[in-house]
PDB file of N, CA and C in Angstrom:
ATOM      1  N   UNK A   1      42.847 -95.326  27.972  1.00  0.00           N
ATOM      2  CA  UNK A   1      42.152 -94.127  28.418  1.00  0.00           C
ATOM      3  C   UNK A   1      42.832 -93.522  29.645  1.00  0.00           C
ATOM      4  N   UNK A   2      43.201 -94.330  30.783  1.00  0.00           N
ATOM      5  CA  UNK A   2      43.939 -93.806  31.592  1.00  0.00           C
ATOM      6  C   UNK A   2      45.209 -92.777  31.456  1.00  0.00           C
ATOM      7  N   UNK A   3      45.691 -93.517  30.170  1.00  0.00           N
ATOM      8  CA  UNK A   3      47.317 -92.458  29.750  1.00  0.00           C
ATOM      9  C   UNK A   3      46.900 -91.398  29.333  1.00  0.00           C
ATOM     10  N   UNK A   4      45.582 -91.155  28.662  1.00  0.00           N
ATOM     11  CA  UNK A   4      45.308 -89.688  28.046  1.00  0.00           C
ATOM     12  C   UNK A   4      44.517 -89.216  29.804  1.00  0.00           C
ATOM     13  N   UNK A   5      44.141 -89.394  30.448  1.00  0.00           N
ATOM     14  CA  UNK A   5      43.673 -88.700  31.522  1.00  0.00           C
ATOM     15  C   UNK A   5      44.914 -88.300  32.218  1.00  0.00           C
ATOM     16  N   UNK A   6      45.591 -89.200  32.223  1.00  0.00           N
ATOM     17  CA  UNK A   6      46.701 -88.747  33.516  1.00  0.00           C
ATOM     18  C   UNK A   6      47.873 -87.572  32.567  1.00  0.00           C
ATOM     19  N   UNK A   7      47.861 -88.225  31.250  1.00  0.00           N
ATOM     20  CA  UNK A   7      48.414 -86.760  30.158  1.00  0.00           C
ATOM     21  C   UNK A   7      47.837 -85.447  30.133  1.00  0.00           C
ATOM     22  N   UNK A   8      46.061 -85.464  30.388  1.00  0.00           N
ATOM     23  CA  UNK A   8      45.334 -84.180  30.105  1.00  0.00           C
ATOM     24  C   UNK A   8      45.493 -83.209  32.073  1.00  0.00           C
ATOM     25  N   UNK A   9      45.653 -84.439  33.012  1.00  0.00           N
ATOM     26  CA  UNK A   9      45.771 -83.935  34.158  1.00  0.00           C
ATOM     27  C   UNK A   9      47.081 -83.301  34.288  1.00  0.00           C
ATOM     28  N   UNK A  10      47.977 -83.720  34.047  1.00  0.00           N
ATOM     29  CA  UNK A  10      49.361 -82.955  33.903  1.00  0.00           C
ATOM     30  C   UNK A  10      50.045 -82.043  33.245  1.00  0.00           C
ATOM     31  N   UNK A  11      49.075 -81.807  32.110  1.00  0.00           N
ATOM     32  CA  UNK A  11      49.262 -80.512  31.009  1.00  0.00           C
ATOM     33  C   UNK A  11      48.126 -79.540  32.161  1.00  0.00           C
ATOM     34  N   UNK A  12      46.884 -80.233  32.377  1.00  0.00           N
ATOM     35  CA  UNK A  12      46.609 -78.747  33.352  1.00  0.00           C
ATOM     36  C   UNK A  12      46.935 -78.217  34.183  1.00  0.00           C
ATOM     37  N   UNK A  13      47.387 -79.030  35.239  1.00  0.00           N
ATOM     38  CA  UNK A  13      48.203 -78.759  36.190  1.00  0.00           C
ATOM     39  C   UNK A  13      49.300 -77.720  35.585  1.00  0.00           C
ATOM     40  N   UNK A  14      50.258 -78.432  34.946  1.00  0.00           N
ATOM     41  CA  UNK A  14      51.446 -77.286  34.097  1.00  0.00           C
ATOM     42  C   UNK A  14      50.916 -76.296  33.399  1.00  0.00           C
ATOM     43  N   UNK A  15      49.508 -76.225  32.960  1.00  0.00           N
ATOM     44  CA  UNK A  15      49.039 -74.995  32.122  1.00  0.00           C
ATOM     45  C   UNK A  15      48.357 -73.978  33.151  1.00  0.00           C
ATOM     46  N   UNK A  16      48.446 -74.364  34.753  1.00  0.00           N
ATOM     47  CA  UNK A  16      47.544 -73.538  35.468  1.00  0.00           C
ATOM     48  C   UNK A  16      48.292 -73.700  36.669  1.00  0.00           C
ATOM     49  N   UNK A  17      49.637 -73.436  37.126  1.00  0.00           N
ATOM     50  CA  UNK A  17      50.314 -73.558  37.768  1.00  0.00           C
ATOM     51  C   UNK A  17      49.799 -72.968  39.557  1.00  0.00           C
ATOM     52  N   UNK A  18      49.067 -72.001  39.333  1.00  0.00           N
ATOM     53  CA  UNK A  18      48.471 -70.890  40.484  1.00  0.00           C
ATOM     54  C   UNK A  18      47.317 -71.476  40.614  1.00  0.00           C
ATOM     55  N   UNK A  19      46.451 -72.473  40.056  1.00  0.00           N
ATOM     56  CA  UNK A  19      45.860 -73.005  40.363  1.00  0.00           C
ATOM     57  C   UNK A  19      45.875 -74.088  41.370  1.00  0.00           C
ATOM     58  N   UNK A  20      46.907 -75.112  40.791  1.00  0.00           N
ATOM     59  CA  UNK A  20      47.395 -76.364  41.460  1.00  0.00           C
ATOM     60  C   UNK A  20      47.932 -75.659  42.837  1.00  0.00           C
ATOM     61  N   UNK A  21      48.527 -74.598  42.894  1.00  0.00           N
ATOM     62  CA  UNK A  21      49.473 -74.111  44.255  1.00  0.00           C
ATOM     63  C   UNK A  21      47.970 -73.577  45.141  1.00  0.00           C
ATOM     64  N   UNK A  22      46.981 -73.156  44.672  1.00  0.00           N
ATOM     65  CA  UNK A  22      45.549 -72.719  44.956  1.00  0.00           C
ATOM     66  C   UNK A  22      45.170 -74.071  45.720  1.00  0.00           C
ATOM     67  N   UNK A  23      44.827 -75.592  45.183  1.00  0.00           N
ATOM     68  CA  UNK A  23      44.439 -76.095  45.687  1.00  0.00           C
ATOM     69  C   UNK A  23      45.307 -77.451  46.528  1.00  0.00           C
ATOM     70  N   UNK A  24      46.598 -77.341  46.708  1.00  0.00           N
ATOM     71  CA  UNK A  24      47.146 -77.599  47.951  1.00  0.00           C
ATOM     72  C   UNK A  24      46.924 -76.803  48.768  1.00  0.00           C
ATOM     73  N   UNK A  25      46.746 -75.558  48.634  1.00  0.00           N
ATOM     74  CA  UNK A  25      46.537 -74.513  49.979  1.00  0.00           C
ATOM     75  C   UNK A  25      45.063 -74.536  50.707  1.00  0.00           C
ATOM     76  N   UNK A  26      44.169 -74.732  49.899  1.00  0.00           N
ATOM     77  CA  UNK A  26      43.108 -75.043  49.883  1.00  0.00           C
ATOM     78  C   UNK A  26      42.246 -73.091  49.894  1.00  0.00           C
ATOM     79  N   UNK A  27      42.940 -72.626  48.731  1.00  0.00           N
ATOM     80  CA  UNK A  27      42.207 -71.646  48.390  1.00  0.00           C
ATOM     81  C   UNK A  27      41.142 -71.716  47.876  1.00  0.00           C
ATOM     82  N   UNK A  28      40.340 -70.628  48.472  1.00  0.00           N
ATOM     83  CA  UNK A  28      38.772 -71.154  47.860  1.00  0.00           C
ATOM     84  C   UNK A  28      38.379 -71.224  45.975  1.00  0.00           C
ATOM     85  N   UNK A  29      37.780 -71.837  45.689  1.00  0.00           N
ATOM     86  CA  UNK A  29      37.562 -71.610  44.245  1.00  0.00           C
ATOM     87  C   UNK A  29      38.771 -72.403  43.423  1.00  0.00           C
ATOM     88  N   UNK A  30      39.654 -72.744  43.796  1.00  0.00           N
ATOM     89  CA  UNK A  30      40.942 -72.999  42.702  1.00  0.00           C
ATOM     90  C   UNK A  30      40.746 -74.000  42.294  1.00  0.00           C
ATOM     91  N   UNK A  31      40.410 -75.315  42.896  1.00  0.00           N
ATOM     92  CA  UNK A  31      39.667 -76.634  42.744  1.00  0.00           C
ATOM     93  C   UNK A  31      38.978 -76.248  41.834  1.00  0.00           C
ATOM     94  N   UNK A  32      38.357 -75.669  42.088  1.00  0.00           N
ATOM     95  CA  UNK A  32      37.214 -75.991  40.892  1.00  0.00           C
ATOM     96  C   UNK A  32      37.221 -75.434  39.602  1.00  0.00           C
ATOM     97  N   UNK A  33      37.967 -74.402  40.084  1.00  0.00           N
ATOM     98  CA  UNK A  33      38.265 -74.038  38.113  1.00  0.00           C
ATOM     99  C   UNK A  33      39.248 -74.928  37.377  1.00  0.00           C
ATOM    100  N   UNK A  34      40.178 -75.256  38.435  1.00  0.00           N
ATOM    101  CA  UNK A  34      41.103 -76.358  37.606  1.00  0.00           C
ATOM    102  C   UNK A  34      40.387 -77.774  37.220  1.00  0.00           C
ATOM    103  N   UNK A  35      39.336 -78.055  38.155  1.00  0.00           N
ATOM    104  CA  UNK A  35      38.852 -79.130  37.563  1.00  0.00           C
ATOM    105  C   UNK A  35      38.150 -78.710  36.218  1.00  0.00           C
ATOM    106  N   UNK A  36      37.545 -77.623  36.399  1.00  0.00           N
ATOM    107  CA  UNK A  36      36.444 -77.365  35.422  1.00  0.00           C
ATOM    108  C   UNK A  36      37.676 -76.894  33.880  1.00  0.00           C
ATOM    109  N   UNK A  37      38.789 -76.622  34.206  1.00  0.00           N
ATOM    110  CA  UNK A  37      39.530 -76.346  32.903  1.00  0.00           C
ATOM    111  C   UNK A  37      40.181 -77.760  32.302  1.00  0.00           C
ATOM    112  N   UNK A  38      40.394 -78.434  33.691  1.00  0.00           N
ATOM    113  CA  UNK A  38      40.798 -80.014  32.931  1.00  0.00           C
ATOM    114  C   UNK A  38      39.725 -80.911  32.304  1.00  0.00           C
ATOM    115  N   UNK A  39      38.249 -80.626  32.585  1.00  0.00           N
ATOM    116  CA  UNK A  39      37.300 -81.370  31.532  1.00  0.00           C
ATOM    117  C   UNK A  39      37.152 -80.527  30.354  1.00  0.00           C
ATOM    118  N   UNK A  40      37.709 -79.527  30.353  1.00  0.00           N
ATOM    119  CA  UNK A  40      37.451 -78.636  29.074  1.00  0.00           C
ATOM    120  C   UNK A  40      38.854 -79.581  27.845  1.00  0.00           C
ATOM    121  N   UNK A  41      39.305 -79.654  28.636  1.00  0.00           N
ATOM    122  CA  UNK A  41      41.162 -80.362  27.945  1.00  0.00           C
ATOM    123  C   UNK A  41      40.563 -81.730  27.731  1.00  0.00           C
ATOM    124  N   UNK A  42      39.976 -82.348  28.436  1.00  0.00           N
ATOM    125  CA  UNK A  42      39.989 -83.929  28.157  1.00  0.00           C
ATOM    126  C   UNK A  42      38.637 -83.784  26.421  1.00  0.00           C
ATOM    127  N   UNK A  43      37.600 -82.718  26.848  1.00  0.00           N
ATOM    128  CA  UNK A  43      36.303 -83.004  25.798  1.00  0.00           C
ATOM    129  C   UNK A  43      37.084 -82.579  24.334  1.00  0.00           C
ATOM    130  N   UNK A  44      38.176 -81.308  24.589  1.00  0.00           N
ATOM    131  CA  UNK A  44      38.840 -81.305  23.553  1.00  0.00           C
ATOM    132  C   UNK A  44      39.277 -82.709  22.770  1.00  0.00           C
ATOM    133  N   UNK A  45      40.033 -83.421  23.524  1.00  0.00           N
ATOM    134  CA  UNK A  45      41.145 -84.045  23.207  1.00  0.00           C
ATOM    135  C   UNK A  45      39.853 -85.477  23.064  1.00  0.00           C
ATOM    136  N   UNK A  46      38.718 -85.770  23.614  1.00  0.00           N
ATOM    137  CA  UNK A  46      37.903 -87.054  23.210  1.00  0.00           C
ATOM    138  C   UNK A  46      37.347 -86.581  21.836  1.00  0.00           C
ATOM    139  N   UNK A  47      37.047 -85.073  21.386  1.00  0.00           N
ATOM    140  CA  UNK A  47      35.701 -85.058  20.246  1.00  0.00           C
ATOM    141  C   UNK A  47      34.698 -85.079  21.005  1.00  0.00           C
ATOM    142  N   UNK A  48      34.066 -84.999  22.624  1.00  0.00           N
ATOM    143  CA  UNK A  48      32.908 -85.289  22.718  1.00  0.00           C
ATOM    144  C   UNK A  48      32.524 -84.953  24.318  1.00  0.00           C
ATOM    145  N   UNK A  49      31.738 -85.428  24.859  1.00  0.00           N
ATOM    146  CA  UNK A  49      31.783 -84.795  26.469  1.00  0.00           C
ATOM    147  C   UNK A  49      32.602 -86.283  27.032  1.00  0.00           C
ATOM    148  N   UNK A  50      33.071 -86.000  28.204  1.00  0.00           N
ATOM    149  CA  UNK A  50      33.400 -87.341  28.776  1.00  0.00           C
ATOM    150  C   UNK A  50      32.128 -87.848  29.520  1.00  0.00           C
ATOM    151  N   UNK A  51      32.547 -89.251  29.506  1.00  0.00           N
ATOM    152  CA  UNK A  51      31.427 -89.662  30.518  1.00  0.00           C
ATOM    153  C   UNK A  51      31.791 -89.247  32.263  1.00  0.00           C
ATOM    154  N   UNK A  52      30.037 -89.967  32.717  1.00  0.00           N
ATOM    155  CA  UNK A  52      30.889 -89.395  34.099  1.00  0.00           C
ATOM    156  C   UNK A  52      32.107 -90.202  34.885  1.00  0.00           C
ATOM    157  N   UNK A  53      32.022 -91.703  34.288  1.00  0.00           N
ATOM    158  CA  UNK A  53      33.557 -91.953  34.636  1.00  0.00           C
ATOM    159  C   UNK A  53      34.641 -91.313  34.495  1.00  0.00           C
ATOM    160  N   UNK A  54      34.692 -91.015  32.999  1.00  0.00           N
ATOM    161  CA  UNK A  54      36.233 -90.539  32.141  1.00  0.00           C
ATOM    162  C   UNK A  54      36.148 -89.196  33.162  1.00  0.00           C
ATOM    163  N   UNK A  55      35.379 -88.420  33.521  1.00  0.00           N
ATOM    164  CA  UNK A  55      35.444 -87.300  34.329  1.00  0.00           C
ATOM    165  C   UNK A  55      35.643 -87.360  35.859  1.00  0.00           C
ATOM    166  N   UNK A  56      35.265 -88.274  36.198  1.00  0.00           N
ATOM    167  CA  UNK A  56      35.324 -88.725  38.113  1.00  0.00           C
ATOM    168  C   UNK A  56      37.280 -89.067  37.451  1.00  0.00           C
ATOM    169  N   UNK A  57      37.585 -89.692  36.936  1.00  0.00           N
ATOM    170  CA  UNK A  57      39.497 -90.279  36.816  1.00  0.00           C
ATOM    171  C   UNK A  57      39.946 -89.226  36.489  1.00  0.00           C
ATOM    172  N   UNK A  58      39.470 -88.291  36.132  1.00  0.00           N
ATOM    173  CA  UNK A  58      40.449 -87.282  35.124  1.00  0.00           C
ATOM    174  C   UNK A  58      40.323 -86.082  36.850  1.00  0.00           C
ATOM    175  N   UNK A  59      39.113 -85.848  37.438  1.00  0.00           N
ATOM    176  CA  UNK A  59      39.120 -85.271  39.258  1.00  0.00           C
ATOM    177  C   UNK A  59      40.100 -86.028  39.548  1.00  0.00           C
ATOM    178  N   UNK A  60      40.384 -87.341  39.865  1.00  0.00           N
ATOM    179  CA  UNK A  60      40.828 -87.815  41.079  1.00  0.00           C
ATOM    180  C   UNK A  60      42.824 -87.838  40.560  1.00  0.00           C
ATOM    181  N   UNK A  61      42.932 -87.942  38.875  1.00  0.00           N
ATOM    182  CA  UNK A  61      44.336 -87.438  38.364  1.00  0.00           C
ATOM    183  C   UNK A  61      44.244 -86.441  38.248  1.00  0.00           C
ATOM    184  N   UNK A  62      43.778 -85.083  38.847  1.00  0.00           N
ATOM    185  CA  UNK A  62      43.858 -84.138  38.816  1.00  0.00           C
ATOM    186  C   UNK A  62      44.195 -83.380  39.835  1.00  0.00           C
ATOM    187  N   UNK A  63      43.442 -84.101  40.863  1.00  0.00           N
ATOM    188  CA  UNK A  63      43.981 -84.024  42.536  1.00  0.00           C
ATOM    189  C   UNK A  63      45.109 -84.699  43.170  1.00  0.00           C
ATOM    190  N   UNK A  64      45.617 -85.629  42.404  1.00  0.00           N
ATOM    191  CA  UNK A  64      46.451 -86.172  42.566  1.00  0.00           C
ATOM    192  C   UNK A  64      47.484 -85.425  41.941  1.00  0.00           C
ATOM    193  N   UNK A  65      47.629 -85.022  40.764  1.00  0.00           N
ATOM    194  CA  UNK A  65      48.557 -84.244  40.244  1.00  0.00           C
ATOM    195  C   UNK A  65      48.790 -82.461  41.034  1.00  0.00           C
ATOM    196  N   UNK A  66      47.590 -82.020  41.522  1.00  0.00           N
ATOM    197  CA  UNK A  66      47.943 -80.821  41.843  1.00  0.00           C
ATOM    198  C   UNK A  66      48.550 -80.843  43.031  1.00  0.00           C
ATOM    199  N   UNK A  67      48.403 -82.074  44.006  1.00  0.00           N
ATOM    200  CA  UNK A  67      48.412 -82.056  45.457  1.00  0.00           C
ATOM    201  C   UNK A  67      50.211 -82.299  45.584  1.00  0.00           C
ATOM    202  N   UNK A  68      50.637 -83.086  44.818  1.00  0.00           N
ATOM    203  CA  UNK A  68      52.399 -83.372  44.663  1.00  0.00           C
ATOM    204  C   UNK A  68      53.175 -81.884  44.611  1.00  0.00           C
ATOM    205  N   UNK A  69      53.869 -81.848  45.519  1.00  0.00           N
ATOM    206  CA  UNK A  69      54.821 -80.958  45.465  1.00  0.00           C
ATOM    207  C   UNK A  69      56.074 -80.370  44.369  1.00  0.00           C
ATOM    208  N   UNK A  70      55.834 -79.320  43.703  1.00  0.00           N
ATOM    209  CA  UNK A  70      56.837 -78.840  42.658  1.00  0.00           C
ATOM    210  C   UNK A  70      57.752 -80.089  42.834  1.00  0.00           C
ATOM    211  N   UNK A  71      58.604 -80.200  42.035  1.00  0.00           N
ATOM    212  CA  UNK A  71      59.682 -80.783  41.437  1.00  0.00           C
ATOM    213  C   UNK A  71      59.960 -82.287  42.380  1.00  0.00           C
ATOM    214  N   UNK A  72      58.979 -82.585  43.171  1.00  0.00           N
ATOM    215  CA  UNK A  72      58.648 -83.957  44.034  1.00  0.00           C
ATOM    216  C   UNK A  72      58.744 -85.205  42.310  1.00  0.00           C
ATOM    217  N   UNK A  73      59.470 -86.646  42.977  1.00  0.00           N
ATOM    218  CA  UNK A  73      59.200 -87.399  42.122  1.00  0.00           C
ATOM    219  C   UNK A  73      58.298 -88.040  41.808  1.00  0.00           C
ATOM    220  N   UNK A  74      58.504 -88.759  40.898  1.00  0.00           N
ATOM    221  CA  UNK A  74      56.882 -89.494  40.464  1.00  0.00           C
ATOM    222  C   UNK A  74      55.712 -88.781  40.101  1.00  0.00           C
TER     223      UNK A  74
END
């Protein structure tokens, strides 16, 4: 479950690029639509809602993924 969260966090990130640059800056609102578009990607990709775990990992690889700097490793 982890590999598809940290897969669905990194396609959003790459599918919402002005987002992720939104919430390193700490523009208002950007957080939250990117979170709210990456549980839309994960319920796709389960068939179903996530729980509130699968959803708290898929926030915290999501913040983790947006917060890394363009073309930074790892």
């Amino acid at each position: 479950m982890d590999d598809l969260i940290e897969e669905v966090a990194r396609e959003t990130v790459s599918s919402w690029p002005d987002l992720a640059v939104g919430t390193r800056t700490e523009r208002p609102k950007a957080w939250g639509a990117l979170a709210g578009y990456g549980v839309v990607a994960l319920r796709e990709r389960l068939g179903r809602a996530p729980s509130d775990a699968e959803r708290r990992a898929l926030w915290s690889a999501l913040w983790d993924a947006a917060r890394k700097q363009p073309g930074a490793d790892g």
